[in-house]
C-alpha atoms as a PDB file:
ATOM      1  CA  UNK A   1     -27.119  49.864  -6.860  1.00  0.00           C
ATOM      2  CA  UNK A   2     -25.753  46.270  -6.602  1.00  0.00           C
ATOM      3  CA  UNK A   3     -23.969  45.211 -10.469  1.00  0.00           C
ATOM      4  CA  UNK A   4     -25.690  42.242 -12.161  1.00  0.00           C
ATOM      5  CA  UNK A   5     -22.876  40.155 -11.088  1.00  0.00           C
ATOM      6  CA  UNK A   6     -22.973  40.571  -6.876  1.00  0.00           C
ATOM      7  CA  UNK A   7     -23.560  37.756  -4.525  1.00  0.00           C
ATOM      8  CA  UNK A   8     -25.984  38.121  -2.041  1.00  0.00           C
ATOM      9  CA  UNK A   9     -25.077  36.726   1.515  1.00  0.00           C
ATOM     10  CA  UNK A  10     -27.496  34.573   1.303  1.00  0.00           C
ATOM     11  CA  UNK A  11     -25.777  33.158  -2.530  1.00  0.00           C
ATOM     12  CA  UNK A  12     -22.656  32.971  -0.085  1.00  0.00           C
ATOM     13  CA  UNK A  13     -23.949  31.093   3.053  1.00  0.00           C
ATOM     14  CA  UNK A  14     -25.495  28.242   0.298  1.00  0.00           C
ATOM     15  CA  UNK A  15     -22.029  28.272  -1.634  1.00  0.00           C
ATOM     16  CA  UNK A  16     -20.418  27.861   1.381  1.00  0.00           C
ATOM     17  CA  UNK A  17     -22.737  25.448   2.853  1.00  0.00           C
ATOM     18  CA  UNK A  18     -22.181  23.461  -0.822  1.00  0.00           C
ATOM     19  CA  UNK A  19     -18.870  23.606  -0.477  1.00  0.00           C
ATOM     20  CA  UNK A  20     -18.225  22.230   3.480  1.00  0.00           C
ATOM     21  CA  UNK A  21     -20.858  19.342   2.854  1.00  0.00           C
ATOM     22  CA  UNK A  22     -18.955  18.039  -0.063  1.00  0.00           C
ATOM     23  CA  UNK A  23     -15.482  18.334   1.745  1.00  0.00           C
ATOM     24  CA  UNK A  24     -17.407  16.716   5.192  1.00  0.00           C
ATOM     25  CA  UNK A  25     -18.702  13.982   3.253  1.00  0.00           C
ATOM     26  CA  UNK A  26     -15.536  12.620   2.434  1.00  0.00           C
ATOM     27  CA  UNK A  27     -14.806  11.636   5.864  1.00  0.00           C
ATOM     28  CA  UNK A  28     -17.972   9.580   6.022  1.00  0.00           C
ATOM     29  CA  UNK A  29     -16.883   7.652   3.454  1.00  0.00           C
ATOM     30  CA  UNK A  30     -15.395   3.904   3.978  1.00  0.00           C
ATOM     31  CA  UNK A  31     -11.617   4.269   3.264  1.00  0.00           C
ATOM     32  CA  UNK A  32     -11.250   0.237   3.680  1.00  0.00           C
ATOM     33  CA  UNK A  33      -9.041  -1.781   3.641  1.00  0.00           C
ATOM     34  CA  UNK A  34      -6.930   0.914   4.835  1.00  0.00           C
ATOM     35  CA  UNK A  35      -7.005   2.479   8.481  1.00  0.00           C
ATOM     36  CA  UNK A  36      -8.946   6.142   8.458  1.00  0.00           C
ATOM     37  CA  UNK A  37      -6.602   8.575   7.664  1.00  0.00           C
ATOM     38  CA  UNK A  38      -6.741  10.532  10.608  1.00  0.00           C
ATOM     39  CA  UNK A  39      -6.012   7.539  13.053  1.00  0.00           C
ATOM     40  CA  UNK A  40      -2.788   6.501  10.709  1.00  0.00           C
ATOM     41  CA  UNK A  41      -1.319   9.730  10.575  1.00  0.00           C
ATOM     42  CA  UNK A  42      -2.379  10.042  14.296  1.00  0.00           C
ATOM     43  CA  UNK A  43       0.190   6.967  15.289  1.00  0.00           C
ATOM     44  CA  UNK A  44       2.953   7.721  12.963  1.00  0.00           C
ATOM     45  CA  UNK A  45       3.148  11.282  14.363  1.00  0.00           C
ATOM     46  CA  UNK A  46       2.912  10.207  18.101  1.00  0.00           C
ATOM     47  CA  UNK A  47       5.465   7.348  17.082  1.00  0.00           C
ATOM     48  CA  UNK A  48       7.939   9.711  15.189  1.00  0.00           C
ATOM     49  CA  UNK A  49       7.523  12.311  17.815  1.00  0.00           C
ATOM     50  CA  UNK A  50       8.202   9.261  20.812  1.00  0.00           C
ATOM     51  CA  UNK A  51      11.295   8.690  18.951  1.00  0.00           C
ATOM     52  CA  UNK A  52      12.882  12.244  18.942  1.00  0.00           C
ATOM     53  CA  UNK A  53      12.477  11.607  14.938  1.00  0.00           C
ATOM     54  CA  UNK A  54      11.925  14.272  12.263  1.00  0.00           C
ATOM     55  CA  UNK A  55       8.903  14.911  10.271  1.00  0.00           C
ATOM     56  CA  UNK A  56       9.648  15.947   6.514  1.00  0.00           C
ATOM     57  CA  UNK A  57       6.635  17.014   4.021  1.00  0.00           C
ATOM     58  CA  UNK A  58       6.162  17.211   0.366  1.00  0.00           C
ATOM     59  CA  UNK A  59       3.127  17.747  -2.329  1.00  0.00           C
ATOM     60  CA  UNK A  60       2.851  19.486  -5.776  1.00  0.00           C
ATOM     61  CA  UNK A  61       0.545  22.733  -6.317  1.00  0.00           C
ATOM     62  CA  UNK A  62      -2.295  23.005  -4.248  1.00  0.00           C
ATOM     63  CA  UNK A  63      -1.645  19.860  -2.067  1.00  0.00           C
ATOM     64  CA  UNK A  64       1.865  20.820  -1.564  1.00  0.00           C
ATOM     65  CA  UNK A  65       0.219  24.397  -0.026  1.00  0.00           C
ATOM     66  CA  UNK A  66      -1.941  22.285   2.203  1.00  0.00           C
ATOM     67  CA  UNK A  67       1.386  20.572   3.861  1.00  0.00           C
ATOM     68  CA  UNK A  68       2.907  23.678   4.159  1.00  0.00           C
ATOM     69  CA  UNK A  69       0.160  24.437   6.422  1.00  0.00           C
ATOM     70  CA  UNK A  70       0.564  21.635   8.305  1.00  0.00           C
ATOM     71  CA  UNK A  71       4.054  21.310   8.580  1.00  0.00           C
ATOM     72  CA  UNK A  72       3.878  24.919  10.501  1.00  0.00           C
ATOM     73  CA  UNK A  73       1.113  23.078  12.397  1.00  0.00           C
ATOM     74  CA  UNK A  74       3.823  20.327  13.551  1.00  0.00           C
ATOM     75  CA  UNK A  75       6.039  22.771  14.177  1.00  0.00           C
ATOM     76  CA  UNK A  76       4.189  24.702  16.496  1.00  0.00           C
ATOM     77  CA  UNK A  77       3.359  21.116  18.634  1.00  0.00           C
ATOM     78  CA  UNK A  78       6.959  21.048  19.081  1.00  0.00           C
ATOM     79  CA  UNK A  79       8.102  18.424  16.165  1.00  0.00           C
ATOM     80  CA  UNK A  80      10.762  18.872  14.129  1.00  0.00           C
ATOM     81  CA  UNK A  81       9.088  19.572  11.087  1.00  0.00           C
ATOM     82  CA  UNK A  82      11.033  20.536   7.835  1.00  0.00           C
ATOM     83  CA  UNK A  83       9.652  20.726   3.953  1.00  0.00           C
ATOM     84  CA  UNK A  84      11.258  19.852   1.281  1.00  0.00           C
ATOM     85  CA  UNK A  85      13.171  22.065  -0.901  1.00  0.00           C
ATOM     86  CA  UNK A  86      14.098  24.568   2.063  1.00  0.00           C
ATOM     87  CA  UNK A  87      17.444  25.522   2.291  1.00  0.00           C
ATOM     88  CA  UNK A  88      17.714  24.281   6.204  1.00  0.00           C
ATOM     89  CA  UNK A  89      15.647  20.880   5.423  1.00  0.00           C
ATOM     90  CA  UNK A  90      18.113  18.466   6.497  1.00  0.00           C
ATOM     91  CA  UNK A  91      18.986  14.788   5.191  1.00  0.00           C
ATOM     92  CA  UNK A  92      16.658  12.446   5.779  1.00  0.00           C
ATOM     93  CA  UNK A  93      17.763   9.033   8.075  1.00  0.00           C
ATOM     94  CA  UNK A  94      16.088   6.469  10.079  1.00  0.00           C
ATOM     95  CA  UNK A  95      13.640   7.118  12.620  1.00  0.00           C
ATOM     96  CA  UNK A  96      12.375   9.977  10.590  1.00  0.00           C
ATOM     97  CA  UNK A  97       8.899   9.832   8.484  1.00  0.00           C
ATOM     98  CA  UNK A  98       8.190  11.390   5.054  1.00  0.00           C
ATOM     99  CA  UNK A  99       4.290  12.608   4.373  1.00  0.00           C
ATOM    100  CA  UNK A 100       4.009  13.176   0.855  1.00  0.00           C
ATOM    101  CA  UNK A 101       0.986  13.556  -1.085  1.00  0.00           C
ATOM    102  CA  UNK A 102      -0.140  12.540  -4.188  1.00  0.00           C
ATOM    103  CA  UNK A 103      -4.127  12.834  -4.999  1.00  0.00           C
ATOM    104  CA  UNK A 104      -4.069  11.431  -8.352  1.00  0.00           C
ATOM    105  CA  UNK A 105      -1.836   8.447  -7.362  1.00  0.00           C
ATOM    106  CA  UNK A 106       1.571   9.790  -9.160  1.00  0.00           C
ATOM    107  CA  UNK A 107       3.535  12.498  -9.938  1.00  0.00           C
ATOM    108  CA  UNK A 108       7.291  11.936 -10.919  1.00  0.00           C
ATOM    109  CA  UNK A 109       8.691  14.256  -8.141  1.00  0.00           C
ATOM    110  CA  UNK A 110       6.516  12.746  -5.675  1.00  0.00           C
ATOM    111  CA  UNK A 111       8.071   9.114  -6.875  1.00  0.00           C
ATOM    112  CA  UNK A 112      11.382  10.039  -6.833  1.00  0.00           C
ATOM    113  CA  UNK A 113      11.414  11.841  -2.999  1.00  0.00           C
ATOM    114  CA  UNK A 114       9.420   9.161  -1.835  1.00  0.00           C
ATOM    115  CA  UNK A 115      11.917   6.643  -3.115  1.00  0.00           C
ATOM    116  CA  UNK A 116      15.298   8.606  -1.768  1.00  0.00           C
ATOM    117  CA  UNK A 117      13.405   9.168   1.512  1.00  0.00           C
ATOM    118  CA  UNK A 118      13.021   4.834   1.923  1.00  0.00           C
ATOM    119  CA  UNK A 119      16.751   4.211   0.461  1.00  0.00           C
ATOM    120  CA  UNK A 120      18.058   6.353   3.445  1.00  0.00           C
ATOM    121  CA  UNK A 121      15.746   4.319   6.125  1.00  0.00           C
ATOM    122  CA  UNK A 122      13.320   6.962   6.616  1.00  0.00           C
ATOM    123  CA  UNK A 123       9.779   6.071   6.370  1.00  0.00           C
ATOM    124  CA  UNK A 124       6.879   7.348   4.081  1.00  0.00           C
ATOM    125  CA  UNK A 125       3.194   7.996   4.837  1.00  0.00           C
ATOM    126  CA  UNK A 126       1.654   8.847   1.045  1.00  0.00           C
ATOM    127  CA  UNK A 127      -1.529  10.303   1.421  1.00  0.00           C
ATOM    128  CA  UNK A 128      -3.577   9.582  -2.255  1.00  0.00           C
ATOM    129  CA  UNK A 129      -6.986   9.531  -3.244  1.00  0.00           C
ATOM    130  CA  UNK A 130      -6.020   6.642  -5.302  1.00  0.00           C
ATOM    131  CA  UNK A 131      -4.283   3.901  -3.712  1.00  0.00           C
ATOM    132  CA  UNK A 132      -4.828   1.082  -6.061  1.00  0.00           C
ATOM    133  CA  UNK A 133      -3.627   2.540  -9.527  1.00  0.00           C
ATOM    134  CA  UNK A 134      -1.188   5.506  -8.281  1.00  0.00           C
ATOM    135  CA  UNK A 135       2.673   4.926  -9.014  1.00  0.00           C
ATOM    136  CA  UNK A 136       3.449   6.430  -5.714  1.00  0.00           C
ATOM    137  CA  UNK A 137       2.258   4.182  -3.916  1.00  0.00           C
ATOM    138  CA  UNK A 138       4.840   1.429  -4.386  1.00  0.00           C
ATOM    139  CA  UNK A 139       7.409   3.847  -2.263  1.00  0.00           C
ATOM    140  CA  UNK A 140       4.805   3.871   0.769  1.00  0.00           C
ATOM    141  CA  UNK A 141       5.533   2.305   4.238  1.00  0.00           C
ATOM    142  CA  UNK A 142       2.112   3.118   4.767  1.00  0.00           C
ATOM    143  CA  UNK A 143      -0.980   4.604   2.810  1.00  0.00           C
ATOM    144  CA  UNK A 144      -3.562   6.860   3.538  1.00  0.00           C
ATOM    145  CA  UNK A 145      -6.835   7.042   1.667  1.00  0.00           C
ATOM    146  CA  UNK A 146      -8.647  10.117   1.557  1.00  0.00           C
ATOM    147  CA  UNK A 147     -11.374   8.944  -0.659  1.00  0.00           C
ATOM    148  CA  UNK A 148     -12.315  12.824  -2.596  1.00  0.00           C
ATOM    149  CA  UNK A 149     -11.840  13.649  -6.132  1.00  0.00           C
ATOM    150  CA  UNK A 150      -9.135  15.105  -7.889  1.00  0.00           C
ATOM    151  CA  UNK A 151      -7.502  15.694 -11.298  1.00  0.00           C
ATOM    152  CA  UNK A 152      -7.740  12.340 -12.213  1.00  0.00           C
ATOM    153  CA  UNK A 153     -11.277  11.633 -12.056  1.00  0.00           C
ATOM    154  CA  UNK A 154     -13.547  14.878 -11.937  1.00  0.00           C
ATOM    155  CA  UNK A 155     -14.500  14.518 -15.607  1.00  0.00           C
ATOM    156  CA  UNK A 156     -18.770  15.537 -15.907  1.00  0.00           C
ATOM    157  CA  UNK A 157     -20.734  13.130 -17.086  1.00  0.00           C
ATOM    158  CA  UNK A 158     -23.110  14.208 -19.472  1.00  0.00           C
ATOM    159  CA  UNK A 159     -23.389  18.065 -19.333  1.00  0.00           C
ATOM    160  CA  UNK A 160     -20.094  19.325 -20.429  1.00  0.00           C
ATOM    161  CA  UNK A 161     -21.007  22.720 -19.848  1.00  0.00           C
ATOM    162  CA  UNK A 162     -21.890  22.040 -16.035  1.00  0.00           C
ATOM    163  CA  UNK A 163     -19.344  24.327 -13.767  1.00  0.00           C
ATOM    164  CA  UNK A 164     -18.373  21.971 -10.267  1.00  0.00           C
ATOM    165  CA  UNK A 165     -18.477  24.353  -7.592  1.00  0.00           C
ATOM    166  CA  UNK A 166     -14.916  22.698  -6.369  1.00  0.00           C
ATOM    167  CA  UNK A 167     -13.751  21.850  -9.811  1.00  0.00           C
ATOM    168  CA  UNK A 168     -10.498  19.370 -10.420  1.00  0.00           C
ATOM    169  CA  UNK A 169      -8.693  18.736  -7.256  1.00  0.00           C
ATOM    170  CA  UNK A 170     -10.395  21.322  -4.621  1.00  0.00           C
ATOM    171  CA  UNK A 171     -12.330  18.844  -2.640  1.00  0.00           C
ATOM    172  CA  UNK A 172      -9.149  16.377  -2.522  1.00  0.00           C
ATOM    173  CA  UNK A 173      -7.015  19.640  -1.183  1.00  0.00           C
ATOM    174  CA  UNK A 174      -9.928  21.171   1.068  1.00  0.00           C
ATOM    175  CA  UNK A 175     -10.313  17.532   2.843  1.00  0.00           C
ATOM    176  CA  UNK A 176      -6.903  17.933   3.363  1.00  0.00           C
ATOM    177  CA  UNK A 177      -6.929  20.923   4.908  1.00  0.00           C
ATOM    178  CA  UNK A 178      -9.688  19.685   7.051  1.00  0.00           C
ATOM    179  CA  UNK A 179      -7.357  16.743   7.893  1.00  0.00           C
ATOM    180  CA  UNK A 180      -5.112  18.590   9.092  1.00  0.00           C
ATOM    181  CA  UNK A 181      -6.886  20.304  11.451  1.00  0.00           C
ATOM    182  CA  UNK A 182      -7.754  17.321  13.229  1.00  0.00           C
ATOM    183  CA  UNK A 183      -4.754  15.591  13.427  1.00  0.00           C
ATOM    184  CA  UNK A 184      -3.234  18.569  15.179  1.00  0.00           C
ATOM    185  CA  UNK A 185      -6.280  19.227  17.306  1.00  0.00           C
ATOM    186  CA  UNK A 186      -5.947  15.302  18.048  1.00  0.00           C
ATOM    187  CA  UNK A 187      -1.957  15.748  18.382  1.00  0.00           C
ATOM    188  CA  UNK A 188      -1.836  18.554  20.639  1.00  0.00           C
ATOM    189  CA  UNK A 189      -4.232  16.002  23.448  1.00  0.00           C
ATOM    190  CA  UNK A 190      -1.658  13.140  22.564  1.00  0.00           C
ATOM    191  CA  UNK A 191       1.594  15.452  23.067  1.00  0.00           C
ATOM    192  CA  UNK A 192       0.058  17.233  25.998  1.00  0.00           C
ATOM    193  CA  UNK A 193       0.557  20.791  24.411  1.00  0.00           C
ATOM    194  CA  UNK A 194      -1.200  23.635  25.960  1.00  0.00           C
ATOM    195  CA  UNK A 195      -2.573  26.339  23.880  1.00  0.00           C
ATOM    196  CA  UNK A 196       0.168  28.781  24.959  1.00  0.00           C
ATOM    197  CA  UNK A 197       2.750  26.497  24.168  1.00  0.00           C
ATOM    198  CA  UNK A 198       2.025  25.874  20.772  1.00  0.00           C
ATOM    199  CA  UNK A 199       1.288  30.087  20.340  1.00  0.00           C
ATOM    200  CA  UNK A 200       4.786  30.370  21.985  1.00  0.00           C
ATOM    201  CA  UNK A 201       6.276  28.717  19.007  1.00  0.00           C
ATOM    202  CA  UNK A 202       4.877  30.636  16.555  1.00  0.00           C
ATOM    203  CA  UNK A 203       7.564  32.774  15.021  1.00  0.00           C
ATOM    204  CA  UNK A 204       7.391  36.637  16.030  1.00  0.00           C
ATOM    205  CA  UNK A 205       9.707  37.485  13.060  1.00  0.00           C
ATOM    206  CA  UNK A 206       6.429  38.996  10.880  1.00  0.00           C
END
């Protein structure tokens, strides 16, 4: 017998259903003036990777888990792709581009990176659902606007007691994720990677 507290598949196709319309709105949203994120991070990628640069990456908590993702992505395309904080991430310089994220529009590590990363000469794509008030965004070469919600505004109105089924900064992280995806999609075309070139780079040390 099923306990009071099952889901039926049914509960878990709507749920999920919920949850990937929310996240897939966000990219039919207007993100002027700035360029769609996917086309900016599209052309610094393709530019960095033209330029035999180096692609570093950087977020706190959940976003931060989102670029590690990607920067395995990258790495698999064939870029050299390092995160912050490893112990083989090397110094930054010009010719190589920082992504760093901050939804909310600050955070005092993402700041202070961002500003070492533009006093060596390398350049910094901050991606932020908050462009106009964030702190981080004074340290960005360029922005990109993923228009979602996040810590700093997914308050309820009226019913306190209401439960959001992707509650503080989920649908800012999942959009993200789903970001992601297309740029390397996108960036594989660009590059000219085959699928078995990109599996070849995957590590075989698991």
């Amino acid at each position: 017998m099923a306990s009071s507290s099952s889901v039926s598949q049914e509960d878990m196709a709507s749920m999920a259903t919920q949850i990937c319309n929310q996240i897939s709105s966000i990219f039919s949203t207007s993100t002027h003036p700035y360029p769609p994120p996917l086309d900016l991070l599209l052309t610094e990628l393709s530019t960095i990777s033209s330029q035999n640069g180096r692609v570093f990456l950087y977020g706190v908590g959940r976003e931060g888990i989102m670029l590690k993702a990607f920067c395995m992505r990258l790495a698999h395309l064939g870029l050299s792709a390092h995160l912050v904080f490893d112990m083989t991430t090397p110094p930054i310089a010009t010719n190589d581009l920082l992504i760093a994220s901050a939804g909310p529009g600050g955070f005092s590590t993402v700041d202070a990176i961002c500003s070492v990363a533009r006093s060596n000469g390398g350049r910094v794509l901050l991606l932020t659902a908050q462009p106009e008030i964030g702190s981080c965004v004074k340290h960005a070469s360029v922005v990109a606007y993923v228009p979602a919600k996040t810590m700093a505004n997914d308050k309820n109105e009226g019913d306190v007691k209401s439960r959001p089924l992707l509650p503080m900064g989920s649908v800012y992280e999942g959009a993200l994720f789903v970001l992601f995806e297309m740029v390397v999609y996108k960036l594989g075309e660009i590059l000219g990677e085959s699928p078995e070139a990109v599996r070849s780079r995957h590590t075989n040390l698991e």
